[in-house]
N, C-alpha and C. Protein backbone atom coordinates (compact mmCIF):
# COMPACT_ATOMS: atom_id res chain seq x y z
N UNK A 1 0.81 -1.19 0.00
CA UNK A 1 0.00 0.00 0.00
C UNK A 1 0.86 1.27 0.00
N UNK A 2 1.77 1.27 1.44
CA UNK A 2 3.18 2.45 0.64
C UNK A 2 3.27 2.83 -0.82
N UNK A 3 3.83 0.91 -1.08
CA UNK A 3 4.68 1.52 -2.88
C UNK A 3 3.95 2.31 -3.43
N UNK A 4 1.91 2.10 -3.30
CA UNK A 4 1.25 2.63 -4.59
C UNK A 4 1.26 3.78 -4.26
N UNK A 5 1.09 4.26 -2.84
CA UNK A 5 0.80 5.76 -2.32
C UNK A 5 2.13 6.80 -2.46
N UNK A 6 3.50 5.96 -2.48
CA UNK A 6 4.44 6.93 -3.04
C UNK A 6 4.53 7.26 -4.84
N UNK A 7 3.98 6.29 -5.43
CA UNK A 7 4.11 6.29 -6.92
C UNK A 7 2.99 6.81 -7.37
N UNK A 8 1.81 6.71 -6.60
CA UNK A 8 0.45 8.33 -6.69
C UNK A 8 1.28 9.29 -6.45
N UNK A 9 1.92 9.78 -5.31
CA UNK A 9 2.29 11.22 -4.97
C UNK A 9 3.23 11.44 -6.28
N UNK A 10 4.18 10.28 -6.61
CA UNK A 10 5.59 10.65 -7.48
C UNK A 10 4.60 11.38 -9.09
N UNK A 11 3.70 10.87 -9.14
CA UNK A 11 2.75 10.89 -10.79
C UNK A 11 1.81 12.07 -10.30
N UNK A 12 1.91 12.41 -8.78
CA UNK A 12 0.93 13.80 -9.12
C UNK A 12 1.61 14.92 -9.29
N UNK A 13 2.93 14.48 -8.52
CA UNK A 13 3.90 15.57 -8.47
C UNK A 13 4.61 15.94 -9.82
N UNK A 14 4.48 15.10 -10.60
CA UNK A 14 4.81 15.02 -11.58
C UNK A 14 4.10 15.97 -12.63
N UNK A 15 2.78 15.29 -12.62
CA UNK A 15 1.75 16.45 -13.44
C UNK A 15 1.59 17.74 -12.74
N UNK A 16 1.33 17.95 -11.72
CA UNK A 16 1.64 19.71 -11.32
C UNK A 16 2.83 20.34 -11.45
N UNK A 17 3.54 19.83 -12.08
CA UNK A 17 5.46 20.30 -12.13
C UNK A 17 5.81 20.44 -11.38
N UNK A 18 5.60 19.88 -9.98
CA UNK A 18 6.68 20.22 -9.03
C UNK A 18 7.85 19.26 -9.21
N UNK A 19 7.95 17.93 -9.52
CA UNK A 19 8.66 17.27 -9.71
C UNK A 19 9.39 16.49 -10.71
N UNK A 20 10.59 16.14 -11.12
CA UNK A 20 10.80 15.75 -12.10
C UNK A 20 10.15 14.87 -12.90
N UNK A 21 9.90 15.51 -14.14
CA UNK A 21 8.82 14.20 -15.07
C UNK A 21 9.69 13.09 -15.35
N UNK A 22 9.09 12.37 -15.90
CA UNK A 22 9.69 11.07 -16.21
C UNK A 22 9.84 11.16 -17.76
N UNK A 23 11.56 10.49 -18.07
CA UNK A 23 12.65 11.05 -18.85
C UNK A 23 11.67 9.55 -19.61
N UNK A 24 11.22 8.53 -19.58
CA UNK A 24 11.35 7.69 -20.48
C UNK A 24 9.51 7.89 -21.14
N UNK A 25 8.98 8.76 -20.51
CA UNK A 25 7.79 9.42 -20.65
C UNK A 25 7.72 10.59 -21.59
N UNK A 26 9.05 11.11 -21.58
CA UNK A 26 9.17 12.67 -22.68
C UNK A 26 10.17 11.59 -23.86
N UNK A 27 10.50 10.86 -23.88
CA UNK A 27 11.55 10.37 -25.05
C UNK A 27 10.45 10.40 -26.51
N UNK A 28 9.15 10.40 -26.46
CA UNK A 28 8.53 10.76 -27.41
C UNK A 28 7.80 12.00 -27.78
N UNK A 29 8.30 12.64 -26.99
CA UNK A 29 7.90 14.30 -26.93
C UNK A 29 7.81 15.07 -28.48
N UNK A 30 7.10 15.72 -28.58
CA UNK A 30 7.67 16.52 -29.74
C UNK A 30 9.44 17.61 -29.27
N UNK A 31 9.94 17.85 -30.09
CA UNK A 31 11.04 18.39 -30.17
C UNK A 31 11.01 19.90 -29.63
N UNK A 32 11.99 20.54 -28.60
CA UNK A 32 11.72 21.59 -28.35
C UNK A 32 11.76 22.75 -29.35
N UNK A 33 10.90 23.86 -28.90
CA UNK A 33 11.20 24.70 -29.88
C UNK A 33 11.99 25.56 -29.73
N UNK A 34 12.74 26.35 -30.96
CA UNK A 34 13.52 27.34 -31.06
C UNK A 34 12.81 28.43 -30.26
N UNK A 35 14.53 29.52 -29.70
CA UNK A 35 13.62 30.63 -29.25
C UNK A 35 13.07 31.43 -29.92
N UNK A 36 13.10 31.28 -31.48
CA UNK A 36 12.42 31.78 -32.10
C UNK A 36 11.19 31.75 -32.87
N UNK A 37 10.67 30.94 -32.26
CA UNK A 37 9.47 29.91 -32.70
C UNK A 37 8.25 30.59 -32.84
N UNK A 38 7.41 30.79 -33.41
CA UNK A 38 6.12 31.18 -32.71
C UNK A 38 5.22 29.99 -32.23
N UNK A 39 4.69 30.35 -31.16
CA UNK A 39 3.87 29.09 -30.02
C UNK A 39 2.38 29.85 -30.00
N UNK A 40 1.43 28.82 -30.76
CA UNK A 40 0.11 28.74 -30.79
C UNK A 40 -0.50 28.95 -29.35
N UNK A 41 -0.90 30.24 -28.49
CA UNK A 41 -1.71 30.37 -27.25
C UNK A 41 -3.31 30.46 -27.41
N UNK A 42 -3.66 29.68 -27.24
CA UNK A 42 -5.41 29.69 -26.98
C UNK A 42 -5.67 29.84 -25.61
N UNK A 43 -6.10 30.87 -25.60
CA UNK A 43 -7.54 31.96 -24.26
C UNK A 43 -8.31 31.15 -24.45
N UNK A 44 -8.41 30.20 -23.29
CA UNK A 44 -9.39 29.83 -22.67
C UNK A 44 -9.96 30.45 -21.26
N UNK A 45 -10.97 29.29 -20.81
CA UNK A 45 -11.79 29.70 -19.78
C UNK A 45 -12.31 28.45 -19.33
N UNK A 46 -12.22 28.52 -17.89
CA UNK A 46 -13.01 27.29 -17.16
C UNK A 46 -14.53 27.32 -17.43
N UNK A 47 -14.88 28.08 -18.18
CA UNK A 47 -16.22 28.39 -18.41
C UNK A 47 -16.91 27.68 -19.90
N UNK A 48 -15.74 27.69 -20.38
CA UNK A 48 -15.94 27.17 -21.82
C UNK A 48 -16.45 25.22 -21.50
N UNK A 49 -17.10 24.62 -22.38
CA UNK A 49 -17.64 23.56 -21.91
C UNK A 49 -16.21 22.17 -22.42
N UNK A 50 -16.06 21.15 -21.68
CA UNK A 50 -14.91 20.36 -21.51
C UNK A 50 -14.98 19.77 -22.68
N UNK A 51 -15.87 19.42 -23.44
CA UNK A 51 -15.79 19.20 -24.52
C UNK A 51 -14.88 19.94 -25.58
N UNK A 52 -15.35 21.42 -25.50
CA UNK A 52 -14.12 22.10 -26.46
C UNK A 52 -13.00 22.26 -26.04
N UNK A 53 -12.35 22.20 -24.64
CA UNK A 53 -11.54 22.09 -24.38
C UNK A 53 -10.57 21.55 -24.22
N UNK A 54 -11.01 19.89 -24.63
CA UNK A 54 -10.33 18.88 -25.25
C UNK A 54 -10.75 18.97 -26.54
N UNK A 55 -11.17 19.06 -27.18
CA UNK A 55 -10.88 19.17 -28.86
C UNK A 55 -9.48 20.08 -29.08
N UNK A 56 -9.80 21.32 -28.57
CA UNK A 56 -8.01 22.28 -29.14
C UNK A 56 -7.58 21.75 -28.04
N UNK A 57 -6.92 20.79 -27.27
CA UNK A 57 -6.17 20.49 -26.40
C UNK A 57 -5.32 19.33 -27.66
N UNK A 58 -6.06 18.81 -28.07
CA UNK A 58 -5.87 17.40 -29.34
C UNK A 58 -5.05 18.32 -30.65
N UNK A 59 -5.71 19.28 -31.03
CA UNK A 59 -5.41 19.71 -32.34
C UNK A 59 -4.25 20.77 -31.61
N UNK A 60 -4.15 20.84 -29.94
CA UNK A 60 -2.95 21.73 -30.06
C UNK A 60 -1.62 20.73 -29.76
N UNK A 61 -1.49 19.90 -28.91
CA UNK A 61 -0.60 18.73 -29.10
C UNK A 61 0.20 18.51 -30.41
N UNK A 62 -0.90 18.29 -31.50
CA UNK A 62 -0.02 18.23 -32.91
C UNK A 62 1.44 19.58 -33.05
N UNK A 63 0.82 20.63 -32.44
CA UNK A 63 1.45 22.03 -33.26
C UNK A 63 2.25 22.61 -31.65
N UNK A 64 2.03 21.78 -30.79
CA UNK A 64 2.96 22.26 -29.85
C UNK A 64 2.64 23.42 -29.23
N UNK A 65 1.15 23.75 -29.07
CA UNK A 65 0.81 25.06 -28.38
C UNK A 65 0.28 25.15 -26.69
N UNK A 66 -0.27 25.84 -26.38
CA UNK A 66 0.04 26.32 -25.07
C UNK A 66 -1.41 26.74 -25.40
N UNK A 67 -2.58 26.41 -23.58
CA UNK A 67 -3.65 26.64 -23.48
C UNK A 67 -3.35 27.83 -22.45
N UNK A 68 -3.87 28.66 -22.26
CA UNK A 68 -3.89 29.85 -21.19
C UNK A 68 -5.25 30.18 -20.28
N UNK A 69 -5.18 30.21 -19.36
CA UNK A 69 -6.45 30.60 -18.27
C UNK A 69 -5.75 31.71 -18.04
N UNK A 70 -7.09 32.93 -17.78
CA UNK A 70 -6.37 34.31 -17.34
C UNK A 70 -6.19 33.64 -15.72
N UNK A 71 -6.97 33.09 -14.99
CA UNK A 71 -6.93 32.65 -13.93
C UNK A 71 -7.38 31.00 -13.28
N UNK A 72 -7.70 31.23 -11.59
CA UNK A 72 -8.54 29.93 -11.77
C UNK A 72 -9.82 29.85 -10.96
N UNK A 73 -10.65 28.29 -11.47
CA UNK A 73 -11.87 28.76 -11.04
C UNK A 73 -11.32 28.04 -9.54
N UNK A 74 -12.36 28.92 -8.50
CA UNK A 74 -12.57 28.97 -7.30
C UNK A 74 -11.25 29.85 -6.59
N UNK A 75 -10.63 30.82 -7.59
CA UNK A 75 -9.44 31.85 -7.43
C UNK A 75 -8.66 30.87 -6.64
N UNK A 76 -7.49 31.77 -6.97
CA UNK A 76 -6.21 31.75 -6.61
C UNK A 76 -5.53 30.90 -5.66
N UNK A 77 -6.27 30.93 -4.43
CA UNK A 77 -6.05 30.01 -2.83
C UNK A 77 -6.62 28.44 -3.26
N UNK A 78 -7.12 27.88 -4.47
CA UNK A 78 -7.54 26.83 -4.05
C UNK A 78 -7.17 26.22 -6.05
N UNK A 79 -5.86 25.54 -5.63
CA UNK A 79 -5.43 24.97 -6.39
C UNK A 79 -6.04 22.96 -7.13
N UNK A 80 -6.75 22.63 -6.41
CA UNK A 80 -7.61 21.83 -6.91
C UNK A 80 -8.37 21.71 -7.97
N UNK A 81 -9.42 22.85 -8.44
CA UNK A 81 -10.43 22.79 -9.55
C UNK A 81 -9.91 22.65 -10.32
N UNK A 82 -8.42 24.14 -10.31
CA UNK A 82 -7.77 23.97 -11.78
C UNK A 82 -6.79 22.20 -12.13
N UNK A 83 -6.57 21.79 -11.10
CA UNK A 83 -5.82 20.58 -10.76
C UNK A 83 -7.21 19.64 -12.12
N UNK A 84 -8.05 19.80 -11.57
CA UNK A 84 -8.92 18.63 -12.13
C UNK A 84 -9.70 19.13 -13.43
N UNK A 85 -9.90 20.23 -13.60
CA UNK A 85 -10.02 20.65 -14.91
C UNK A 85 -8.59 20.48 -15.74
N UNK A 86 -7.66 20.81 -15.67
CA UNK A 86 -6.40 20.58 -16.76
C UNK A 86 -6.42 19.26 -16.52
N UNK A 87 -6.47 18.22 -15.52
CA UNK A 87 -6.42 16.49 -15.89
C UNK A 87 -7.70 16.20 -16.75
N UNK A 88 -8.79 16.94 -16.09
CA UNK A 88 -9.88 16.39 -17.57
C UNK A 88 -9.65 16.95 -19.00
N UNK A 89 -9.34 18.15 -18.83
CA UNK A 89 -8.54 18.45 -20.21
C UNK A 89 -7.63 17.51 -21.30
N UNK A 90 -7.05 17.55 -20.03
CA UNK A 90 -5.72 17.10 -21.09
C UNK A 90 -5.17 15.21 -21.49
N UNK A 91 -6.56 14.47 -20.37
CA UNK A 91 -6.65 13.06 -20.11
C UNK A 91 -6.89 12.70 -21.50
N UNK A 92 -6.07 11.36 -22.00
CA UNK A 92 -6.72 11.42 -23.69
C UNK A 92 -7.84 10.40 -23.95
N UNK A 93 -7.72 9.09 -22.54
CA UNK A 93 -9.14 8.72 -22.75
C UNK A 93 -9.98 9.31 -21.44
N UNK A 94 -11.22 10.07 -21.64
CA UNK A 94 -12.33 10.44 -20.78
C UNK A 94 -12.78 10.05 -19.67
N UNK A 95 -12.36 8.43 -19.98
CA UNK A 95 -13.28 7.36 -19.16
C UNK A 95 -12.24 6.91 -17.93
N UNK A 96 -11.10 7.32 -18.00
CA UNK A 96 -9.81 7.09 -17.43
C UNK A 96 -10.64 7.71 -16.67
N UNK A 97 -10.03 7.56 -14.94
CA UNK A 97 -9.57 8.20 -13.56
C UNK A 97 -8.28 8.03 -12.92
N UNK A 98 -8.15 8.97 -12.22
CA UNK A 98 -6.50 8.34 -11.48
C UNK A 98 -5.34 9.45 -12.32
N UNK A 99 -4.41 8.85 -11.39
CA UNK A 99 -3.05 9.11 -11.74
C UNK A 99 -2.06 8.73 -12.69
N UNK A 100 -2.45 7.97 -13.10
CA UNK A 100 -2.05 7.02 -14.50
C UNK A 100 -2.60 6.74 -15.28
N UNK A 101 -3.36 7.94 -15.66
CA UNK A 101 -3.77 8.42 -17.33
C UNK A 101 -2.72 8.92 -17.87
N UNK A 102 -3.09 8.71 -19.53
CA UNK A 102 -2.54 9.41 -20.08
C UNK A 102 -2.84 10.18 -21.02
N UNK A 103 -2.15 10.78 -20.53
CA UNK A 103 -2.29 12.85 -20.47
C UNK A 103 -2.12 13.48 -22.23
N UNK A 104 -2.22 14.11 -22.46
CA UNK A 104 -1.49 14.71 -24.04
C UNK A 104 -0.81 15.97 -23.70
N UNK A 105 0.11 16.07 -24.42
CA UNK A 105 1.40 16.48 -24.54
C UNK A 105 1.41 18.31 -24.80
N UNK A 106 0.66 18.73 -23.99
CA UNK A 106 0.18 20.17 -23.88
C UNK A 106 0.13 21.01 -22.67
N UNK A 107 1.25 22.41 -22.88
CA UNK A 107 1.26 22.97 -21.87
C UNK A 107 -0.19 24.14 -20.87
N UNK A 108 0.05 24.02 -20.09
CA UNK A 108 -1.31 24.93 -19.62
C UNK A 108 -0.80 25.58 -18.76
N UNK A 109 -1.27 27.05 -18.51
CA UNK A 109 -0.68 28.34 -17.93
C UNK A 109 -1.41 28.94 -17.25
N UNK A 110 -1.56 29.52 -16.26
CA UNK A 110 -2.49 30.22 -15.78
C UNK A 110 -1.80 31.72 -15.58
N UNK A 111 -2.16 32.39 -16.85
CA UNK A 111 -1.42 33.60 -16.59
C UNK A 111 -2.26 35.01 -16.86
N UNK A 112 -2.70 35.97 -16.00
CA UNK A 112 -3.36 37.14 -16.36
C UNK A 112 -2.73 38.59 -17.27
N UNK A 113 -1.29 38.16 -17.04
CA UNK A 113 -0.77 39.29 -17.68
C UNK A 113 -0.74 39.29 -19.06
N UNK A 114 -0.59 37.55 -19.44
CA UNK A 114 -0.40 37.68 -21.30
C UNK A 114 -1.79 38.14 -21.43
N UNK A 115 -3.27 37.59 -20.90
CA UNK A 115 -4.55 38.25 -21.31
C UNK A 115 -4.59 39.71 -21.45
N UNK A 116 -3.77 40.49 -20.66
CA UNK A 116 -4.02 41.69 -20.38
C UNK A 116 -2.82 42.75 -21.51
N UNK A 117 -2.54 41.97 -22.23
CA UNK A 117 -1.19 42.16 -22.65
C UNK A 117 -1.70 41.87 -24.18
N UNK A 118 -2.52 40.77 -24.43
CA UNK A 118 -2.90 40.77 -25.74
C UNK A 118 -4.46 41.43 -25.52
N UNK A 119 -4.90 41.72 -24.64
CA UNK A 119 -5.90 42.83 -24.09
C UNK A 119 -7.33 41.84 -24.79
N UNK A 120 -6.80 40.38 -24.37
CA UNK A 120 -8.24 39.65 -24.43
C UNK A 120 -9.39 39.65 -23.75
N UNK A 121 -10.32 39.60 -23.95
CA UNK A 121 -11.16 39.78 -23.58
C UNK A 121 -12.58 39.14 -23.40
N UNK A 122 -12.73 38.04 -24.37
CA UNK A 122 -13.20 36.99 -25.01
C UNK A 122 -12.34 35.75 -25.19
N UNK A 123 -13.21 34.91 -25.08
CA UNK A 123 -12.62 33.52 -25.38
C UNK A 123 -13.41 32.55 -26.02
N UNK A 124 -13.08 31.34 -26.74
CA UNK A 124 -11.49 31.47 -26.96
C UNK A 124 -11.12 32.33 -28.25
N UNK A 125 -9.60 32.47 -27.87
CA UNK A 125 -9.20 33.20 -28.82
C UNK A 125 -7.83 32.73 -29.34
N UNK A 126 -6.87 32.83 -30.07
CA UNK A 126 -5.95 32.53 -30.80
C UNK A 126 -4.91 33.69 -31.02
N UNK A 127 -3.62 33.46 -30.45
CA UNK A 127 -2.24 34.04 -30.78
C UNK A 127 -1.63 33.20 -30.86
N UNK A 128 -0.57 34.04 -32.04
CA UNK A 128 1.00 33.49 -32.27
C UNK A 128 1.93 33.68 -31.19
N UNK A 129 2.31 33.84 -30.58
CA UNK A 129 3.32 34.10 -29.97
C UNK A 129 4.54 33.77 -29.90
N UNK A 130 5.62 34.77 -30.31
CA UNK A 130 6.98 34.67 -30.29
C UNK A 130 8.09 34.21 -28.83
N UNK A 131 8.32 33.07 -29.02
CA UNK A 131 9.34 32.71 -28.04
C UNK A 131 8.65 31.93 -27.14
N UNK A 132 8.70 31.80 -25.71
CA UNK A 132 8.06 30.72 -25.24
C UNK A 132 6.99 30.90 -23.83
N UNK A 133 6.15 31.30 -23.77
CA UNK A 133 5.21 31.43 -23.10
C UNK A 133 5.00 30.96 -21.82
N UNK A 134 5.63 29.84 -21.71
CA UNK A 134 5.49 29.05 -20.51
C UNK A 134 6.58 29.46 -19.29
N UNK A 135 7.52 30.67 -19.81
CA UNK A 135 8.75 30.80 -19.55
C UNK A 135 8.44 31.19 -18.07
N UNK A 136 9.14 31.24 -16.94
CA UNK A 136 8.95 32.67 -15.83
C UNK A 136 9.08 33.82 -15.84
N UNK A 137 8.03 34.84 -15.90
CA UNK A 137 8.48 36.16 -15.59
C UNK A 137 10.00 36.86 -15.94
N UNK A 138 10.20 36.36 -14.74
CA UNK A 138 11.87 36.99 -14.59
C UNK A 138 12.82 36.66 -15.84
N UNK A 139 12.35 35.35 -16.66
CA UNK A 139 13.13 35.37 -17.96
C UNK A 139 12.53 35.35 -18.96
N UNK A 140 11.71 36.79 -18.69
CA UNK A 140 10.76 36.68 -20.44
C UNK A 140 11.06 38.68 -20.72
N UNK A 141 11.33 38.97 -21.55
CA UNK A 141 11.43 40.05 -22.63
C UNK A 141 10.05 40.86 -21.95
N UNK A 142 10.08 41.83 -21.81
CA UNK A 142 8.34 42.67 -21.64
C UNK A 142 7.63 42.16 -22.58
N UNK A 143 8.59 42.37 -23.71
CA UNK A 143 7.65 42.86 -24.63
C UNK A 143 7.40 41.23 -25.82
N UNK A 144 8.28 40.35 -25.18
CA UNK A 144 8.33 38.77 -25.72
C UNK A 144 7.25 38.23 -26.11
N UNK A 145 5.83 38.40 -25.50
CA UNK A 145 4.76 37.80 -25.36
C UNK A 145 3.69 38.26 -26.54
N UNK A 146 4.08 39.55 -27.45
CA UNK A 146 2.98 40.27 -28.14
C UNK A 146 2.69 39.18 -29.52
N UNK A 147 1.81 39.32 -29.77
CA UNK A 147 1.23 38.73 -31.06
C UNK A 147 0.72 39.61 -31.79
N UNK A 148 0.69 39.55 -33.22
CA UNK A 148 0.50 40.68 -34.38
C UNK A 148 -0.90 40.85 -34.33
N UNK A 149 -1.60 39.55 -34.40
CA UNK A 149 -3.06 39.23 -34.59
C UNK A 149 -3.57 38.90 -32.97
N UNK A 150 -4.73 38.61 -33.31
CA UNK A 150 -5.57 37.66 -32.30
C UNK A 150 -6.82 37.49 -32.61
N UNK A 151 -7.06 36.23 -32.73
CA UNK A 151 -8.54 35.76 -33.75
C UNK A 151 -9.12 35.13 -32.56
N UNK A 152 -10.58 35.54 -32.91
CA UNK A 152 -11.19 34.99 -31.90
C UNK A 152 -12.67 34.69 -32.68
N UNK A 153 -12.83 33.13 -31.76
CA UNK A 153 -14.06 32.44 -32.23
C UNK A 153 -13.96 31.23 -31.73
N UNK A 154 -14.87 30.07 -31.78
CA UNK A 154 -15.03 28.66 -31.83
C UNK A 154 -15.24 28.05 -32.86
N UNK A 155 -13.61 27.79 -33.57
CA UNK A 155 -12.87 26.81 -34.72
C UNK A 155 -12.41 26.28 -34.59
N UNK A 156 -12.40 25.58 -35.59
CA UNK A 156 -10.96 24.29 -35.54
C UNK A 156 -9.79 25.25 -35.22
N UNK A 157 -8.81 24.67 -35.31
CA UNK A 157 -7.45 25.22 -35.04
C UNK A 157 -6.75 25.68 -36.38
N UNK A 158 -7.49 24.63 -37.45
CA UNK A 158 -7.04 25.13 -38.66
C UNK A 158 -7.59 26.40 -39.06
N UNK A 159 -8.65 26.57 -38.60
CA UNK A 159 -9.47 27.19 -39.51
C UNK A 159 -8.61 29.21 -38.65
N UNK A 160 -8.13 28.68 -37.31
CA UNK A 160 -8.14 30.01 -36.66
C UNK A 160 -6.78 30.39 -37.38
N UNK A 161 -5.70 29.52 -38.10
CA UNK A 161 -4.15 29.75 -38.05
C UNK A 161 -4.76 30.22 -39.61
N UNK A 162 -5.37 29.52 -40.62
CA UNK A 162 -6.16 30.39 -41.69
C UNK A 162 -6.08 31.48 -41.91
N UNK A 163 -7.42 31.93 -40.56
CA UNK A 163 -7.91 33.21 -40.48
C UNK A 163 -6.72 34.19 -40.15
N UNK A 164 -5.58 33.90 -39.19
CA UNK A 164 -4.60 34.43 -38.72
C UNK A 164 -3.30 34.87 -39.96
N UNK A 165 -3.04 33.87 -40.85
CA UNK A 165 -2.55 34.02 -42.24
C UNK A 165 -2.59 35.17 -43.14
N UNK A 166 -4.47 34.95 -43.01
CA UNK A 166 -4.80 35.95 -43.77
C UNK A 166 -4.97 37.43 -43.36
N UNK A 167 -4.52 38.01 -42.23
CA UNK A 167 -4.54 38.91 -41.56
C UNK A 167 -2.95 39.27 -41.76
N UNK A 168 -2.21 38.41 -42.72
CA UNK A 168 -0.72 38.93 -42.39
C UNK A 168 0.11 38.05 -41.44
N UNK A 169 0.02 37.05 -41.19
CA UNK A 169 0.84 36.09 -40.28
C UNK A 169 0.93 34.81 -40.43
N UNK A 170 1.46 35.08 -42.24
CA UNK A 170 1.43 33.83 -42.94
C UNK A 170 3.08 33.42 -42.12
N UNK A 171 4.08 34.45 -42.06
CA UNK A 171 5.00 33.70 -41.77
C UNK A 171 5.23 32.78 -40.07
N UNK A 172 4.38 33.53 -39.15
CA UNK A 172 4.13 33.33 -38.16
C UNK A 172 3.33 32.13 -37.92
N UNK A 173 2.49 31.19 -38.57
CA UNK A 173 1.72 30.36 -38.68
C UNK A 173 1.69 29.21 -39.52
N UNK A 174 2.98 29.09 -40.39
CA UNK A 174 3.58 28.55 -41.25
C UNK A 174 4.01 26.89 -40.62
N UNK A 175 5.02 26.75 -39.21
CA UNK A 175 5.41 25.86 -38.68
C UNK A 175 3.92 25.10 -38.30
N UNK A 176 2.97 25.54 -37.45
CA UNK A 176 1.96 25.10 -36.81
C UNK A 176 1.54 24.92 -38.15
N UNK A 177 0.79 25.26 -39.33
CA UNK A 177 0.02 24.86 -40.47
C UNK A 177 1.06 23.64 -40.81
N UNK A 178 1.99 23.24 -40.86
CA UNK A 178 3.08 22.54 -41.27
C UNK A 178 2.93 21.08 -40.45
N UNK A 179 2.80 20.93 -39.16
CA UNK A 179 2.60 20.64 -38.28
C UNK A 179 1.30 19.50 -38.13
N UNK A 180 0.52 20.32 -38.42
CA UNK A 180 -0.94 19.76 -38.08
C UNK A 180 -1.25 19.51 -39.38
N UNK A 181 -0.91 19.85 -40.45
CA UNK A 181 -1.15 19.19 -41.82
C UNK A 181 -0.08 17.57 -41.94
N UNK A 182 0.67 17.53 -41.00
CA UNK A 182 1.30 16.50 -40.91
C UNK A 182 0.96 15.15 -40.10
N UNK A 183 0.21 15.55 -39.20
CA UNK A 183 -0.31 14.73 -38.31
C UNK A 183 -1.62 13.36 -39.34
């Protein structure tokens, strides 16, 4: 009963990042990106229904993007909801429970400043973003985080990097169209 209760804690600790992930678990990772990359951020919301939230969780995996909450539900002091909303998120079968699901390969952020910064307002919505999003504070550029565009609606993923193209950010949207046309 120990072994299982240390190898629950080791796999939760794991998915909240406090602890080192497991190296034979990332050996199929997609490849990191350059710092010059642009990284697909979708504005979300705990509000949005779990259904769509695993659909672009799936179509963002392919392209290596990053989901964003300006915040979380039941604020700040109570790290649980968001705990179990990003595992239902990001669980790839539904029907799974526990600690030993498996997860898809997508970062999630809970950050108010990029919202306030790409001055979102609505969700979901869609940026490019230059460099890497997930970064800390203290090692991100002010001004690192801006995106040219920001499309907003409930689309496919193709349809938003499209719409984003055609606004002028064909070169910015090029890898991710590349990406997910590959899958």
């Amino acid at each position: 009963m120990d072994g299982e209760r240390a190898a629950m804690a080791r796999r939760l600790g794991q998915a909240l990042g406090l602890d080192e992930p497991d190296r034979d678990a990332l050996a199929g990772a997609a490849p990191a990106l350059s710092p010059k990359a642009w990284v697909p951020v979708l504005f979300a919301s705990s509000s949005m229904p779990l259904a769509t939230l695993r659909t672009y969780a799936a179509q963002l995996e392919k392209v290596g993007g990053v989901i964003a909450f300006r915040g979380m539900p039941g604020g700040m002091t109570k790290i649980g909801p968001m705990a179990k909303l990003t595992a239902q998120t990001l669980r790839i079968d539904p029907g799974c429970d526990g600690p030993a699901c498996a997860m898809r390969n997508v970062q999630v952020i809970v950050d108010p400043l990029v919202f306030r910064q790409h001055h979102v307002t609505q969700v979901p919505a869609l940026a490019m973003v230059p460099g890497d999003p997930t970064k800390p504070y203290c090692e991100r550029d002010e001004d690192s985080l801006t995106a040219s565009h920001i499309i907003y609606g409930d689309a496919a993923l193709s349809g938003l990097l499209t719409e984003y193209a055609r606004l002028g950010g064909t070169k910015e949207v090029a890898d991710a169209q590349a990406r997910l046309e590959r899958r």
